[in-house]
Every structure is written in C-alpha cells, then in structure tokens.
PDB file of N, CA and C in Angstrom:
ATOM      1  N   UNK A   1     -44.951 -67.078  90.896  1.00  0.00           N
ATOM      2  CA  UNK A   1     -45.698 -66.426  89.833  1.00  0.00           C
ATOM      3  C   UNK A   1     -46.771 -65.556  90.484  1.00  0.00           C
ATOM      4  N   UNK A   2     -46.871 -64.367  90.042  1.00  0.00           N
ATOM      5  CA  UNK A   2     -47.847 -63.191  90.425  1.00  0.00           C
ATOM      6  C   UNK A   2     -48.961 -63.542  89.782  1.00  0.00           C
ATOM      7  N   UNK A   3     -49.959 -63.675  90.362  1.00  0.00           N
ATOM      8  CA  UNK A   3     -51.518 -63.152  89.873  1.00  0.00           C
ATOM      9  C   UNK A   3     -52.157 -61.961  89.830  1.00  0.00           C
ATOM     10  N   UNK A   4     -52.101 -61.717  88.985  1.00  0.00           N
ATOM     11  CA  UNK A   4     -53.334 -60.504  89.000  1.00  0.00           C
ATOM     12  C   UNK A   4     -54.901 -60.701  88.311  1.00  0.00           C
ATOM     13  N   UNK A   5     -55.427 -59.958  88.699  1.00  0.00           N
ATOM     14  CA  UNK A   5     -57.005 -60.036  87.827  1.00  0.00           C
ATOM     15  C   UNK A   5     -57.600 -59.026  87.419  1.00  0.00           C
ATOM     16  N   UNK A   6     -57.913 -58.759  86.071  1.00  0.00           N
ATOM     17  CA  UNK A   6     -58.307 -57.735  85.350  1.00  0.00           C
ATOM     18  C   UNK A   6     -59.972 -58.089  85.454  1.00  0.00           C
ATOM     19  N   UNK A   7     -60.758 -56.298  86.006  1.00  0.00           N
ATOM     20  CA  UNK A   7     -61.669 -56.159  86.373  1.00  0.00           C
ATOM     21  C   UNK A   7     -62.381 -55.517  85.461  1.00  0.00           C
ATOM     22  N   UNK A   8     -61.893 -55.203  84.153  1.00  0.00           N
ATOM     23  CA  UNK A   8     -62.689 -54.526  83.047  1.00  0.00           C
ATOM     24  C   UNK A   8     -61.567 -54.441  81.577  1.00  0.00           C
ATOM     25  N   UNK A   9     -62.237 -54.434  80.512  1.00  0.00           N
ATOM     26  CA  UNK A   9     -61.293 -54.194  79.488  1.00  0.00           C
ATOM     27  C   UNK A   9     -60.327 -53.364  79.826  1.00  0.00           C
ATOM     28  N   UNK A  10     -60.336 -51.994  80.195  1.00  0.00           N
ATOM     29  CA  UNK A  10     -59.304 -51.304  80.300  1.00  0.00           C
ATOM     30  C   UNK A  10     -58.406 -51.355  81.255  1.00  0.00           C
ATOM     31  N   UNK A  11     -58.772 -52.195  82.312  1.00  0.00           N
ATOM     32  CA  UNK A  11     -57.906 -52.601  83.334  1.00  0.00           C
ATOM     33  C   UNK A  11     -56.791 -53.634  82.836  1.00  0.00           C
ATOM     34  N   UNK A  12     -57.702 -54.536  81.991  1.00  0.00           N
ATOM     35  CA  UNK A  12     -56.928 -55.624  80.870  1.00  0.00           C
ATOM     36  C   UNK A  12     -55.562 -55.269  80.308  1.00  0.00           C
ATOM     37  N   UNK A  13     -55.978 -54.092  79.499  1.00  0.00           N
ATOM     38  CA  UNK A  13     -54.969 -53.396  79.131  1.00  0.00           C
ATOM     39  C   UNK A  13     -53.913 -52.498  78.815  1.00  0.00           C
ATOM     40  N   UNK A  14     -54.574 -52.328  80.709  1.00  0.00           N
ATOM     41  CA  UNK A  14     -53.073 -51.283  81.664  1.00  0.00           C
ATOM     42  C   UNK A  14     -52.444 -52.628  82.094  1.00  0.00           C
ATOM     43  N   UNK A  15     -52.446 -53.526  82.305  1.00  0.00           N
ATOM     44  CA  UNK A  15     -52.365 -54.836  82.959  1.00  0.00           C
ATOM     45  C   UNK A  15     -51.070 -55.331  82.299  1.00  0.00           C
ATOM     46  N   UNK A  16     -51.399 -55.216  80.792  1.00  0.00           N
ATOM     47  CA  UNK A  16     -50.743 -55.988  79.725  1.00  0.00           C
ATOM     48  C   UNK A  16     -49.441 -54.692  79.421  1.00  0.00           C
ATOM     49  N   UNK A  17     -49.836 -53.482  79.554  1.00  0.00           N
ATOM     50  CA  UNK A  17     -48.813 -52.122  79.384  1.00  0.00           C
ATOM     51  C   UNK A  17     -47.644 -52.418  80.590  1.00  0.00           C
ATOM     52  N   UNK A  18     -48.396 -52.816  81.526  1.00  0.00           N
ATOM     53  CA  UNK A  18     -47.244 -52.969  82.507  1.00  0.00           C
ATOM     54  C   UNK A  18     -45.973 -54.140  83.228  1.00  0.00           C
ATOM     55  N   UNK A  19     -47.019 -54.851  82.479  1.00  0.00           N
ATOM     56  CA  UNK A  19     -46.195 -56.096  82.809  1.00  0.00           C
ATOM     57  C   UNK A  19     -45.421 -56.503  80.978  1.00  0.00           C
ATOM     58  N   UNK A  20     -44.177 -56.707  81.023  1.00  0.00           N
ATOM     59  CA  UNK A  20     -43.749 -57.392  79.990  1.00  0.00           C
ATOM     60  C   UNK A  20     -43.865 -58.893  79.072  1.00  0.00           C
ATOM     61  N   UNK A  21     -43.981 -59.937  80.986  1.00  0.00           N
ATOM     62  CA  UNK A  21     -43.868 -60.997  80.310  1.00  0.00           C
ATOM     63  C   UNK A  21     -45.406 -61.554  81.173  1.00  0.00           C
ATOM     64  N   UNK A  22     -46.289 -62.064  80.373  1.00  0.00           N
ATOM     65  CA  UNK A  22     -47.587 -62.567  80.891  1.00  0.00           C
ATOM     66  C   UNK A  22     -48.347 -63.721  80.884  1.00  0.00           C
ATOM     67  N   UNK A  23     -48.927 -64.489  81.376  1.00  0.00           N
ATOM     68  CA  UNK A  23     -49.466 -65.373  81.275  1.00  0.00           C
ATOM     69  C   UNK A  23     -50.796 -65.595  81.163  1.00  0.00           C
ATOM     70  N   UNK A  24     -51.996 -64.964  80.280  1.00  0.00           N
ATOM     71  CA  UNK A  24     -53.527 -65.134  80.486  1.00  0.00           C
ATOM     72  C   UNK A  24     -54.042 -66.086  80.402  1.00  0.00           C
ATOM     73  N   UNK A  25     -55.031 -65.755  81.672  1.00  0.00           N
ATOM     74  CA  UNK A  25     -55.718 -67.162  81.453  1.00  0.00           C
ATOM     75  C   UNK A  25     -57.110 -66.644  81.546  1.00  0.00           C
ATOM     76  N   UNK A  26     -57.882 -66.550  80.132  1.00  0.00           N
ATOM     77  CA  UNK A  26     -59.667 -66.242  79.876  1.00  0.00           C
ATOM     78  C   UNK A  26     -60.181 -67.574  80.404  1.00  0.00           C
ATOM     79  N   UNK A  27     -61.093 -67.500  81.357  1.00  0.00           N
ATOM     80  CA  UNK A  27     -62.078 -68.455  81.791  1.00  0.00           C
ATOM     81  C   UNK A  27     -63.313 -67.632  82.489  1.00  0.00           C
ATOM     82  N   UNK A  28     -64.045 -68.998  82.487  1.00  0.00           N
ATOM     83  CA  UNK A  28     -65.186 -68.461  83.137  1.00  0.00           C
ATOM     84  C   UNK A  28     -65.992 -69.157  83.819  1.00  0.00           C
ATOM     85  N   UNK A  29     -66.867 -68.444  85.141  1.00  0.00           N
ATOM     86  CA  UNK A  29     -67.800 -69.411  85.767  1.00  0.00           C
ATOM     87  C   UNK A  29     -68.492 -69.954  85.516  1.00  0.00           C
ATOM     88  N   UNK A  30     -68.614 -71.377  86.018  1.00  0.00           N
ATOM     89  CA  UNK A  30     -69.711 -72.964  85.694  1.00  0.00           C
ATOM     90  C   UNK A  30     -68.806 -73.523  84.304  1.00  0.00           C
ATOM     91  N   UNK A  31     -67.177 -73.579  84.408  1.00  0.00           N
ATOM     92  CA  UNK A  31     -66.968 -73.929  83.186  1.00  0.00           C
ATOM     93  C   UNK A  31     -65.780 -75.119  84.020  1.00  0.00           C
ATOM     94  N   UNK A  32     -66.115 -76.507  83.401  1.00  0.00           N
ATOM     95  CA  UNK A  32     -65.312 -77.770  83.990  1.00  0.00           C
ATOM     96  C   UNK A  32     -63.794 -77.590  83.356  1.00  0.00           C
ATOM     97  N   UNK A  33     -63.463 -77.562  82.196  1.00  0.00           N
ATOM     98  CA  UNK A  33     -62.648 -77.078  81.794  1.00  0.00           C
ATOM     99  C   UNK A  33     -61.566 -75.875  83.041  1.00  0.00           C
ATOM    100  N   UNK A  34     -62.567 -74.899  82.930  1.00  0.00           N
ATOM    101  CA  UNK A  34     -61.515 -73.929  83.806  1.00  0.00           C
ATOM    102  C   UNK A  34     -60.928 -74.516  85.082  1.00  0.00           C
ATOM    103  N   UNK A  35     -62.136 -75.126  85.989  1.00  0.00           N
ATOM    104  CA  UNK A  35     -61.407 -75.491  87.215  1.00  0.00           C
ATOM    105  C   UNK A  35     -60.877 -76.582  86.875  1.00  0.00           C
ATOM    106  N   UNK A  36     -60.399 -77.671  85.635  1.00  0.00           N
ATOM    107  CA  UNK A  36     -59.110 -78.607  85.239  1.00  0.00           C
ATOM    108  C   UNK A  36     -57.868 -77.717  84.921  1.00  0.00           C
ATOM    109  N   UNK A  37     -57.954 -76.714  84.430  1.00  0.00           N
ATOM    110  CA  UNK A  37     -57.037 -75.686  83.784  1.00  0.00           C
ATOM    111  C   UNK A  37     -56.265 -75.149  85.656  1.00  0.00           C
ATOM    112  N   UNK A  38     -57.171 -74.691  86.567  1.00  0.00           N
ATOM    113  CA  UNK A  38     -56.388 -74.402  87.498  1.00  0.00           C
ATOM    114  C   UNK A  38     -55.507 -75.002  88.195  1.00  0.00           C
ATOM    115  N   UNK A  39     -56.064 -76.616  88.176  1.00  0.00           N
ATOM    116  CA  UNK A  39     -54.848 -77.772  88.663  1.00  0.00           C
ATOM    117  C   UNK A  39     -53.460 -77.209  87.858  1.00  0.00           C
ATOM    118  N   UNK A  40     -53.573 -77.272  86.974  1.00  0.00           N
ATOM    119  CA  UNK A  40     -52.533 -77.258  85.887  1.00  0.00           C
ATOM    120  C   UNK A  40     -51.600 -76.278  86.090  1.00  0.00           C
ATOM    121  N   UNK A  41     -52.363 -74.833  85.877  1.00  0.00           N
ATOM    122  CA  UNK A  41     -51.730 -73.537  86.430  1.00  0.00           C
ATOM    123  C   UNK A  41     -50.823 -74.053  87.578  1.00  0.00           C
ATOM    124  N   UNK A  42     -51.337 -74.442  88.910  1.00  0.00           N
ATOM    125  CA  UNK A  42     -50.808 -74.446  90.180  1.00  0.00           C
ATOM    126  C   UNK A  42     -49.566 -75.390  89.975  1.00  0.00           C
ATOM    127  N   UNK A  43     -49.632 -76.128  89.285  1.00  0.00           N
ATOM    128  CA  UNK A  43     -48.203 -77.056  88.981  1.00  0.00           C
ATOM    129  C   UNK A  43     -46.978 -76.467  88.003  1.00  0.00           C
ATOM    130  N   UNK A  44     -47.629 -75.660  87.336  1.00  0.00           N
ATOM    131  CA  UNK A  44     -46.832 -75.112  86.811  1.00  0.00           C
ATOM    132  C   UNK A  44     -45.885 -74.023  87.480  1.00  0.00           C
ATOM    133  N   UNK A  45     -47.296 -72.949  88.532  1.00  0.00           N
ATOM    134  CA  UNK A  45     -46.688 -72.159  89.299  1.00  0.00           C
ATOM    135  C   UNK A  45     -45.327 -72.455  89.954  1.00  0.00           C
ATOM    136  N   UNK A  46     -45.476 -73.575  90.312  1.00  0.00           N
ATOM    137  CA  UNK A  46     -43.878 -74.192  91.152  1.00  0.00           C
ATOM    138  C   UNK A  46     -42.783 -74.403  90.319  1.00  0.00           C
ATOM    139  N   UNK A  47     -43.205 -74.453  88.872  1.00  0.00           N
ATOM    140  CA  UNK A  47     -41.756 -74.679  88.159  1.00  0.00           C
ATOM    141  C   UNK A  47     -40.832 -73.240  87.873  1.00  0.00           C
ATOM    142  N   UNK A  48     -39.366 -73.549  88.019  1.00  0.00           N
ATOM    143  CA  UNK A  48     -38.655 -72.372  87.471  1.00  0.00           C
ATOM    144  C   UNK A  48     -39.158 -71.343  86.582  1.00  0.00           C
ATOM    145  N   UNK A  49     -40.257 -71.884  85.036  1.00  0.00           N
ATOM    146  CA  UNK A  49     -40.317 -71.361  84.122  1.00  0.00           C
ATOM    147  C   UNK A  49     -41.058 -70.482  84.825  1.00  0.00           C
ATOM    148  N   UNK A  50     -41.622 -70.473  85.822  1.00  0.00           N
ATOM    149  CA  UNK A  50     -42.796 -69.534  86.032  1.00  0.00           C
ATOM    150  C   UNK A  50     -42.339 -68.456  86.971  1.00  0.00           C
ATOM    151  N   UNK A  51     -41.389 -68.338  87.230  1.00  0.00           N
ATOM    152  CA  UNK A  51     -40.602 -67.342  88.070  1.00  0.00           C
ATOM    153  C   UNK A  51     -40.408 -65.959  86.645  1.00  0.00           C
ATOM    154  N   UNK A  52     -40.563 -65.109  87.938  1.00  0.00           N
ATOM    155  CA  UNK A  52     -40.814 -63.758  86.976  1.00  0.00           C
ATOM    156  C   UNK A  52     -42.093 -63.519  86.217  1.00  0.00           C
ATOM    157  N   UNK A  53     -42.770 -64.639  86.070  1.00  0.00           N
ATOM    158  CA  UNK A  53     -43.929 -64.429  84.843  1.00  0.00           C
ATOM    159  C   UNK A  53     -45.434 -63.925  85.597  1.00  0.00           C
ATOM    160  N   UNK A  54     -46.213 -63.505  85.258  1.00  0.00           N
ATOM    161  CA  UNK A  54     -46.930 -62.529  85.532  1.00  0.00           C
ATOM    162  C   UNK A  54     -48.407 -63.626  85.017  1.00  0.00           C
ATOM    163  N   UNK A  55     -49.526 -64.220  86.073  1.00  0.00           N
ATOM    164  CA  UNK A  55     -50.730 -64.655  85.774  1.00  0.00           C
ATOM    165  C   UNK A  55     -51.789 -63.849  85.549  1.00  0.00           C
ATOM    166  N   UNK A  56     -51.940 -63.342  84.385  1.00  0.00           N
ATOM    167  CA  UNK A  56     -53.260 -62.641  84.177  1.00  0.00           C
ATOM    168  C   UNK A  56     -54.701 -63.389  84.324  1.00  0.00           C
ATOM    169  N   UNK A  57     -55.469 -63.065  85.200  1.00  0.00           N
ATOM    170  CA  UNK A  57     -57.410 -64.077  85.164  1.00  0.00           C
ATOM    171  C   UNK A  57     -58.035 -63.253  84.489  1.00  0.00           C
ATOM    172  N   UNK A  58     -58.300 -63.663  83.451  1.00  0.00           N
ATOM    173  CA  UNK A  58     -59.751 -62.437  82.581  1.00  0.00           C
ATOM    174  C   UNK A  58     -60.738 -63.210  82.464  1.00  0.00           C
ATOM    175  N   UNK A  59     -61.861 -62.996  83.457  1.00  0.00           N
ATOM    176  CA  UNK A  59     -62.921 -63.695  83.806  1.00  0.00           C
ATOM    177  C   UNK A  59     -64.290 -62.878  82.861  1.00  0.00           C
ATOM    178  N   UNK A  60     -64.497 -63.895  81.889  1.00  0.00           N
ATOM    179  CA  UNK A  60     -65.852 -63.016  80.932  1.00  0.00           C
ATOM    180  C   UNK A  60     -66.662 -62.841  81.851  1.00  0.00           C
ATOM    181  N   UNK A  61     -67.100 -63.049  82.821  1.00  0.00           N
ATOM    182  CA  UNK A  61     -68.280 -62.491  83.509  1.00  0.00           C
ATOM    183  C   UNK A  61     -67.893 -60.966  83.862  1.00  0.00           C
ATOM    184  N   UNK A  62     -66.939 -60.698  83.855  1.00  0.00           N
ATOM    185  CA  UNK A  62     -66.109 -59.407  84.676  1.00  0.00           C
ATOM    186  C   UNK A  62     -65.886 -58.499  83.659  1.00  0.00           C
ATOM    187  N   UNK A  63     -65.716 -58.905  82.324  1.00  0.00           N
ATOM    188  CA  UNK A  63     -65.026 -58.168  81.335  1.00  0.00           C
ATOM    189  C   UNK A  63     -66.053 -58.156  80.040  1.00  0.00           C
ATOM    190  N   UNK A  64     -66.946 -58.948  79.918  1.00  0.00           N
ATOM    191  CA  UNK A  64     -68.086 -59.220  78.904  1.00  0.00           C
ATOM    192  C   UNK A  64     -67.659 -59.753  77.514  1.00  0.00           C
ATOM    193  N   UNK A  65     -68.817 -60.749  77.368  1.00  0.00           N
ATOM    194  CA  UNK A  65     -68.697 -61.373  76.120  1.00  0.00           C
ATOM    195  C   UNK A  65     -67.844 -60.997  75.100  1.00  0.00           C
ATOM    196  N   UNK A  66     -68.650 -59.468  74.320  1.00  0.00           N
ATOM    197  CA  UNK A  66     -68.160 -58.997  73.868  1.00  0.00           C
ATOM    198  C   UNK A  66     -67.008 -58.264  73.443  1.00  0.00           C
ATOM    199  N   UNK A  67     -66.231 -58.389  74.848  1.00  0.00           N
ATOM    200  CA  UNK A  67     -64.803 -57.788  75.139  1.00  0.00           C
ATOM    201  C   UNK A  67     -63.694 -59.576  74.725  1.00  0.00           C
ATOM    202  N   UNK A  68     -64.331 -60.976  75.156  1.00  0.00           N
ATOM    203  CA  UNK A  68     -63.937 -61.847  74.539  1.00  0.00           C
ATOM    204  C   UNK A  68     -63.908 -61.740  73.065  1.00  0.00           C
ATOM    205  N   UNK A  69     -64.937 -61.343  72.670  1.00  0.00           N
ATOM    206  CA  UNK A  69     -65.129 -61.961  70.778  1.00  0.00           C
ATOM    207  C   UNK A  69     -64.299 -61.006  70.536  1.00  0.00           C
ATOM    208  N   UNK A  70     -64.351 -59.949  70.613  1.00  0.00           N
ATOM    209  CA  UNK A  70     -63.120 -58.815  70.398  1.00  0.00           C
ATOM    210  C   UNK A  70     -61.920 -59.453  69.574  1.00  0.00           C
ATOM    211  N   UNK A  71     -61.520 -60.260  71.121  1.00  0.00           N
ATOM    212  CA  UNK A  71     -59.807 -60.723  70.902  1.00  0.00           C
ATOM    213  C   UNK A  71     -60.001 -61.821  69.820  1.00  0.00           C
ATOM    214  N   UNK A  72     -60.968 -62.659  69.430  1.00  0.00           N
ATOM    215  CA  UNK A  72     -60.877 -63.476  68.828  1.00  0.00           C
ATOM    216  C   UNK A  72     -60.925 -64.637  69.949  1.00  0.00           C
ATOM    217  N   UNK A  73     -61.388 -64.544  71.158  1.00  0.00           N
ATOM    218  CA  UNK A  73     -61.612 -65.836  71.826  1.00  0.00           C
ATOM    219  C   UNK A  73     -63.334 -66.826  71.358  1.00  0.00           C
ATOM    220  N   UNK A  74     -62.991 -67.987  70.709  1.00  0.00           N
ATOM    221  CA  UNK A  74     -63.821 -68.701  70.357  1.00  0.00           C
ATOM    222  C   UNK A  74     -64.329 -70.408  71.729  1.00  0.00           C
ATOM    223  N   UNK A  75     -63.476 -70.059  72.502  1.00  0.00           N
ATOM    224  CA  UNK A  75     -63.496 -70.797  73.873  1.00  0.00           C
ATOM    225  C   UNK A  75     -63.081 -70.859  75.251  1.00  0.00           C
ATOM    226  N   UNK A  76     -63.460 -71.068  76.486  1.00  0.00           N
ATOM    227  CA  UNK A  76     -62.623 -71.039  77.730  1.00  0.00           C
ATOM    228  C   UNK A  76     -62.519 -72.537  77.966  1.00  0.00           C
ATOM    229  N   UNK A  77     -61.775 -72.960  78.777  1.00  0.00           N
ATOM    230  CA  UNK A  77     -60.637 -72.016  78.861  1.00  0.00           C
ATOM    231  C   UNK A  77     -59.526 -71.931  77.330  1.00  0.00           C
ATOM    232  N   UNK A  78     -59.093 -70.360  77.629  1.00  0.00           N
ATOM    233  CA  UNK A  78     -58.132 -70.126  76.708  1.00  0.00           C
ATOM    234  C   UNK A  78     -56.492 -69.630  77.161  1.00  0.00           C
ATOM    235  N   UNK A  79     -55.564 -69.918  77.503  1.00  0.00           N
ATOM    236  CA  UNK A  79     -54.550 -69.436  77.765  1.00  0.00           C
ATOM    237  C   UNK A  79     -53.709 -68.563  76.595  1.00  0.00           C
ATOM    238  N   UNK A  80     -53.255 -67.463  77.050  1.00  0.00           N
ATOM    239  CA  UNK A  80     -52.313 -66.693  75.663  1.00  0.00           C
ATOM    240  C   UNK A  80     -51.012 -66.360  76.575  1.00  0.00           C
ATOM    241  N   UNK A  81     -49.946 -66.253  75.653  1.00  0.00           N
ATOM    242  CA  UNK A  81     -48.383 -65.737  76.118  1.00  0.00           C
ATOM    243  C   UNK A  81     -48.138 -64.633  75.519  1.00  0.00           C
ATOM    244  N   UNK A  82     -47.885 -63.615  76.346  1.00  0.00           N
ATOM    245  CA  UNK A  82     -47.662 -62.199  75.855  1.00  0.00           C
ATOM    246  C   UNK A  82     -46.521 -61.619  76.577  1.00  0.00           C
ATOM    247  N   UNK A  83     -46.062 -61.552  75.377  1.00  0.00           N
ATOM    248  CA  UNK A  83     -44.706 -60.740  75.769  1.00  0.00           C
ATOM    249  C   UNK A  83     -44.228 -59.247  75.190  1.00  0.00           C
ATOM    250  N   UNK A  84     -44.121 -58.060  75.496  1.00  0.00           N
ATOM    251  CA  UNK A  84     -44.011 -57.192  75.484  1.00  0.00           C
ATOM    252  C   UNK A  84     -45.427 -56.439  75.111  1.00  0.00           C
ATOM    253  N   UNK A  85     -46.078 -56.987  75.036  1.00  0.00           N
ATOM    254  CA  UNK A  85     -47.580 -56.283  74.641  1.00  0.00           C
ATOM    255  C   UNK A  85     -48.230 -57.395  72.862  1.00  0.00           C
ATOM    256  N   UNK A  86     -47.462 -58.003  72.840  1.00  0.00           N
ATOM    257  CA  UNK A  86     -48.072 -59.441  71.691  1.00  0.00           C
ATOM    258  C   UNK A  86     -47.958 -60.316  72.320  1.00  0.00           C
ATOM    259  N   UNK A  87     -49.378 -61.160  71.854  1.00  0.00           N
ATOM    260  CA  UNK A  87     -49.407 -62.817  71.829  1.00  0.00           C
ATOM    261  C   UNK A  87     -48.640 -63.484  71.381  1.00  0.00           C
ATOM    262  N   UNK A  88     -47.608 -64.091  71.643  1.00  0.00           N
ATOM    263  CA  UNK A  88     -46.676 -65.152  70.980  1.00  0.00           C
ATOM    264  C   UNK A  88     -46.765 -66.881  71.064  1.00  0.00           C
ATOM    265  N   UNK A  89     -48.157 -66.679  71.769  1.00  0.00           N
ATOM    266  CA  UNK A  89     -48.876 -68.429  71.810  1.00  0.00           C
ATOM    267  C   UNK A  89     -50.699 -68.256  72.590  1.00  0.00           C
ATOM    268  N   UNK A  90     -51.155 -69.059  71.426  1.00  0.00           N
ATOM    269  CA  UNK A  90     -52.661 -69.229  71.933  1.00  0.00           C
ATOM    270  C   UNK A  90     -53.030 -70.370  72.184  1.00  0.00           C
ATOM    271  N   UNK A  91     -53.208 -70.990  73.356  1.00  0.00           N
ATOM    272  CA  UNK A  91     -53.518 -72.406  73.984  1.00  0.00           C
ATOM    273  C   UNK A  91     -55.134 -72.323  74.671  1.00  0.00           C
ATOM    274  N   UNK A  92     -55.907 -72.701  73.452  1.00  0.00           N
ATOM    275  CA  UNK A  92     -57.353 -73.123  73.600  1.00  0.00           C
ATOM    276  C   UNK A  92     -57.661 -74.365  74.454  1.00  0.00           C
ATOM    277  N   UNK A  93     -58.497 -74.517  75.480  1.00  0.00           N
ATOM    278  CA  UNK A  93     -59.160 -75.611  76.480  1.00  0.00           C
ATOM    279  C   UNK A  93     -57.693 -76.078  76.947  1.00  0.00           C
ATOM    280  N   UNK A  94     -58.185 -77.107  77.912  1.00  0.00           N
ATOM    281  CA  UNK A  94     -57.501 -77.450  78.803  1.00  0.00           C
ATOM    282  C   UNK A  94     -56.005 -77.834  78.453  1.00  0.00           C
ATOM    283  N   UNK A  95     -54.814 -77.470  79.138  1.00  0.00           N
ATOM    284  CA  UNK A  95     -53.594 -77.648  78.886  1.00  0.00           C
ATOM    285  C   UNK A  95     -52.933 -77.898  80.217  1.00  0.00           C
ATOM    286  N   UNK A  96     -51.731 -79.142  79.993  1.00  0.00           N
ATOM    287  CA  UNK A  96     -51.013 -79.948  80.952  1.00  0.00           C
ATOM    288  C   UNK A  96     -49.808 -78.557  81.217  1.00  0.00           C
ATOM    289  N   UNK A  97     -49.121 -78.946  82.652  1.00  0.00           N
ATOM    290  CA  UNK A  97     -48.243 -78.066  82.831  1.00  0.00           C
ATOM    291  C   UNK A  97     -47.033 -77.842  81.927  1.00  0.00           C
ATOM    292  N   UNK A  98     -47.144 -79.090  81.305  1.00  0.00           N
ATOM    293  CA  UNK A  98     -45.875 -79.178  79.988  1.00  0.00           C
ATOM    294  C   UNK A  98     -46.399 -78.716  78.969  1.00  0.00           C
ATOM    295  N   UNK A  99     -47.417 -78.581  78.689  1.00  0.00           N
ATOM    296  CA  UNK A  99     -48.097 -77.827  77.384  1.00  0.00           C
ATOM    297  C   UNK A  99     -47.698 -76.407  77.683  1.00  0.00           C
ATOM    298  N   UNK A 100     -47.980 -75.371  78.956  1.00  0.00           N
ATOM    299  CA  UNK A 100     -47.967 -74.589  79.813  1.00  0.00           C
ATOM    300  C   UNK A 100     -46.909 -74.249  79.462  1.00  0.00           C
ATOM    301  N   UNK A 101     -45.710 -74.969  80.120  1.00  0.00           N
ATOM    302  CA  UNK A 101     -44.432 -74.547  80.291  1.00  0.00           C
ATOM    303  C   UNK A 101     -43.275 -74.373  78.872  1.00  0.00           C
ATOM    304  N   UNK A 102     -43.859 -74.995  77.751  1.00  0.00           N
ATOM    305  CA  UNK A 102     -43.330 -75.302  76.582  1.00  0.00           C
ATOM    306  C   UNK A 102     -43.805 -73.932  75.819  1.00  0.00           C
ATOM    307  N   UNK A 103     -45.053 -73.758  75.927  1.00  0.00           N
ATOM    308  CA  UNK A 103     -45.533 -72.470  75.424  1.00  0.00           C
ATOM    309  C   UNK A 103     -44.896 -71.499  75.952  1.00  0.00           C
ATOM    310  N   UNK A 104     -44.238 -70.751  77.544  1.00  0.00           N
ATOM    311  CA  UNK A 104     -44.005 -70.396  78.116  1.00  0.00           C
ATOM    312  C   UNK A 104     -42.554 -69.974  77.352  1.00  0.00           C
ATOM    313  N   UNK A 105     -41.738 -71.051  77.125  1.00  0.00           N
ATOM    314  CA  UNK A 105     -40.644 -70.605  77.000  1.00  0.00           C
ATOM    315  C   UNK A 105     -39.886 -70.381  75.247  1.00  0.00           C
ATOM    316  N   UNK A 106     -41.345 -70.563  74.603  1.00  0.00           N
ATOM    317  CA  UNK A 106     -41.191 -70.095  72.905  1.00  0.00           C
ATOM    318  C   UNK A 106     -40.177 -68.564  73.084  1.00  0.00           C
ATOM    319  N   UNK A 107     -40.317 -68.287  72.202  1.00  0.00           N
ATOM    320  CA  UNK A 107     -39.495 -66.843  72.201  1.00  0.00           C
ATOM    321  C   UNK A 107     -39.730 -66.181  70.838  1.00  0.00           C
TER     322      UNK A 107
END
C-alpha cells in the first residue's frame, strides 16, 4: 500500500483526482487515538486487500481546522474510503484491521 501525504487542501484534492481507489486517514498531533489507529493501518498494510490501494495522511495541523469542518469531520482519528472521487465509507476513531479491511472491500 502507497502512502502519500497531502500538504494543503488543494493538494488533498489533486491527491483524490488522481488516485481512484483511496484510503484516508484525518489525524492529528498529540492525539492517542491516532498513534492506536497506526498499529492498525500497518496490519492491514500486509493484507491482500490493501494491494493497489492508495494511503492518504491528512494531518489538520497541515491542512487546518477549518479545511476539516468543511468535510464534515467531527473527530480524529477519522478514516474514509474513496473510490473514484466519493466516500463510500466513514470510519470515525479508532478501527481494528478487520473493521479496515471490511470497509475496504464494500463496493
């Protein structure tokens, strides 16, 4: 699984134009939650489902509050599944790699 990290809203969403199938993950620094959420990520990274799929980091310190409330994010960590340029799953606070991977493969 590819990581990338979006360094400003509009980077966000050349990010999301280019990649088809995505994985975001909104978090942010001094948040316990996020670094439980990265265990998770990394286990997941190794499974099949995650081949081909694309890790987006949208770090509110990087992208601003206000670029969160935007989307409708009311917490970090928040994970979303986007596929072709829509959300097709929103997974608020911490989630197991099977939560992860189940969301992953909705359609």
């Amino acid at each position: 699984m590819l990581t990338l990290y979006a360094e400003s809203p509009e980077h966000y969403h050349a990010l999301l134009g280019a990649h088809p199938d995505l994985l975001v993950d909104f978090h942010k620094d001094n948040c316990p939650g996020c670094r439980m959420l990265e265990m998770s990520l990394a286990a997941f990274a190794a499974t099949p489902q995650a081949e081909g799929l694309v890790l987006l980091k949208v770090k509110l310190e990087d992208v601003g509050e206000a670029f969160f409330r935007a989307l409708g994010l009311r917490q970090t960590p928040t994970l979303s599944v986007v596929r072709g340029g829509h959300e097709i799953a929103r997974l608020p606070g911490f989630q197991s790699p099977e939560h992860i991977a189940a969301a992953v493969a909705r359609r």
